[in-house]
C-alpha atoms as a PDB file:
ATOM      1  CA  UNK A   1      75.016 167.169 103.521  1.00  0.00           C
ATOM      2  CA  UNK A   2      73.742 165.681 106.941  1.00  0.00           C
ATOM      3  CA  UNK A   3      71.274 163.495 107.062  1.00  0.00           C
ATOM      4  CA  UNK A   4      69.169 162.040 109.901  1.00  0.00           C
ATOM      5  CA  UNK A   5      68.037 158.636 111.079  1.00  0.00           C
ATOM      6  CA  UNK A   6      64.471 160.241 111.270  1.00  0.00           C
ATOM      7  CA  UNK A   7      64.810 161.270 107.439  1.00  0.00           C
ATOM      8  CA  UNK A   8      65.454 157.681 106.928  1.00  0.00           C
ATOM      9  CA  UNK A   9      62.711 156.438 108.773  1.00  0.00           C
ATOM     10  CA  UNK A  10      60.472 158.448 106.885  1.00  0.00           C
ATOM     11  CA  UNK A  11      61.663 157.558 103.254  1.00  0.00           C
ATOM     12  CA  UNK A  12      61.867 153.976 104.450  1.00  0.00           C
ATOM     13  CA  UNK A  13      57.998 154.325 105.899  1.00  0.00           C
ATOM     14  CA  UNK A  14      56.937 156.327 102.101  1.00  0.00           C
ATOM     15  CA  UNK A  15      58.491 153.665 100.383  1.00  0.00           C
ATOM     16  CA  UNK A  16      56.713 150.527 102.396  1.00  0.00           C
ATOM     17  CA  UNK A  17      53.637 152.231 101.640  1.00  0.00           C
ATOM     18  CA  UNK A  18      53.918 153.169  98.342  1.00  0.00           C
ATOM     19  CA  UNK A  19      54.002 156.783  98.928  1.00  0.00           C
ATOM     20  CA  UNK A  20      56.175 159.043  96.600  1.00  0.00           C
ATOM     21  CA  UNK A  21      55.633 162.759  98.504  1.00  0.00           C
ATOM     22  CA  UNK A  22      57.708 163.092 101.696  1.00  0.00           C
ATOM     23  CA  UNK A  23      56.869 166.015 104.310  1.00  0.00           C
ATOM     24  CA  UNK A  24      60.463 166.755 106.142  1.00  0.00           C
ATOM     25  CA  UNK A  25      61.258 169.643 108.330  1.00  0.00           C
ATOM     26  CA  UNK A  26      58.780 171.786 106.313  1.00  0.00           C
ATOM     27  CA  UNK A  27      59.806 170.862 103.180  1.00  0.00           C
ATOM     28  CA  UNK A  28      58.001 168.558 100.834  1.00  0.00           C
ATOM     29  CA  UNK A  29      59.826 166.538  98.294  1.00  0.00           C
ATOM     30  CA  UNK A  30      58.259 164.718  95.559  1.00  0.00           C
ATOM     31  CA  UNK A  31      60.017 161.295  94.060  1.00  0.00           C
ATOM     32  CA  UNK A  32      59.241 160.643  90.321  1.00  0.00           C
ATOM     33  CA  UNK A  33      58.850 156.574  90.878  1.00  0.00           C
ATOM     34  CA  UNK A  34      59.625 153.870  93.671  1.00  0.00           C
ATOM     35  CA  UNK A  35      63.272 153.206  92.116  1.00  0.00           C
ATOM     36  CA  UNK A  36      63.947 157.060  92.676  1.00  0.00           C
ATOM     37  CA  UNK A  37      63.245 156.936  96.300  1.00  0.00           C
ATOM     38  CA  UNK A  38      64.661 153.806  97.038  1.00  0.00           C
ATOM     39  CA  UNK A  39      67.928 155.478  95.672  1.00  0.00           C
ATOM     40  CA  UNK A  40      67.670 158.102  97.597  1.00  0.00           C
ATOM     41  CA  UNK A  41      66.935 155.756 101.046  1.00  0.00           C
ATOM     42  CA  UNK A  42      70.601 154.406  99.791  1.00  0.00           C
ATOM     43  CA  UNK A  43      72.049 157.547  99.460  1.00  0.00           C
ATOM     44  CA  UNK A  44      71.044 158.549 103.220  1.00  0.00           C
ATOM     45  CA  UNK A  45      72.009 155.356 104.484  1.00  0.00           C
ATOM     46  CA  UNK A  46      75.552 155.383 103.362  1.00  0.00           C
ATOM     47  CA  UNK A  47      75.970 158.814 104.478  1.00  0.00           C
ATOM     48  CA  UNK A  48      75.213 158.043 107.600  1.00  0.00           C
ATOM     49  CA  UNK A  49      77.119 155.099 107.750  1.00  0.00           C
ATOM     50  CA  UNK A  50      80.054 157.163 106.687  1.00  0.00           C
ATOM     51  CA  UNK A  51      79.271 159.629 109.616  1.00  0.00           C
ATOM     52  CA  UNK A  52      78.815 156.521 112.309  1.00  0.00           C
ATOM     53  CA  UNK A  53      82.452 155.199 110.457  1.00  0.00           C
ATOM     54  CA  UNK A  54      81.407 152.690 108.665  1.00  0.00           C
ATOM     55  CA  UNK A  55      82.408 151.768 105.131  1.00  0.00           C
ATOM     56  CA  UNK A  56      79.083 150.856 103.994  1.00  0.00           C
ATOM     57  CA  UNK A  57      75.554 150.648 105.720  1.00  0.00           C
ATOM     58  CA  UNK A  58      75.085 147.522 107.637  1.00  0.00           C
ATOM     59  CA  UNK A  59      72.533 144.654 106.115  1.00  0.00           C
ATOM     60  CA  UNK A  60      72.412 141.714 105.533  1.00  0.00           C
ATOM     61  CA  UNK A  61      74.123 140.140 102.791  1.00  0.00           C
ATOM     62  CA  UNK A  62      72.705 137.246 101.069  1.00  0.00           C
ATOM     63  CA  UNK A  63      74.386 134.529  98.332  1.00  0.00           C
ATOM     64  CA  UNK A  64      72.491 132.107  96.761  1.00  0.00           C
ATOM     65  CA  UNK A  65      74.622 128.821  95.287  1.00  0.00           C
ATOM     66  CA  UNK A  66      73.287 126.899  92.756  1.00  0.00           C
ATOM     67  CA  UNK A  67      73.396 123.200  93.059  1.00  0.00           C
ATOM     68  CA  UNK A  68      72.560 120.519  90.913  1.00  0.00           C
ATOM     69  CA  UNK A  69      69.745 117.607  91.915  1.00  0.00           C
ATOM     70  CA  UNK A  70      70.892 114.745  90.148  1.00  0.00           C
END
């Protein structure tokens, strides 16, 4: 299935609001909770990371390391 960077924009702009019905090229899809779009917005962008040739979607990657105050 192809997917579009303006189909990511808009799941990515429903989800920052808080908004779970998304109007796309006439269609209307409804998501049952945040966590269900949000896997959906990672869905799209690996796809299209795989279509740009990328293993995964780029972002950033973060590690926190405990440490110890004594």
């Amino acid at each position: 299935m192809s997917f579009t960077i303006d189909e990511l924009r808009l799941l990515k702009a429903a989800y920052a609001s808080g908004v779970l019905e998304v109007r796309y090229d006439g269609k209307v899809t409804r998501y049952d909770d945040g966590p269900a779009l949000l896997r959906r917005i990672r869905v799209v962008e690996a796809e299209l990371a795989k279509e740009a040739g990328q293993d995964e979607p780029s972002s950033l990657r973060v590690t926190y390391v405990g440490f110890d105050r004594a």
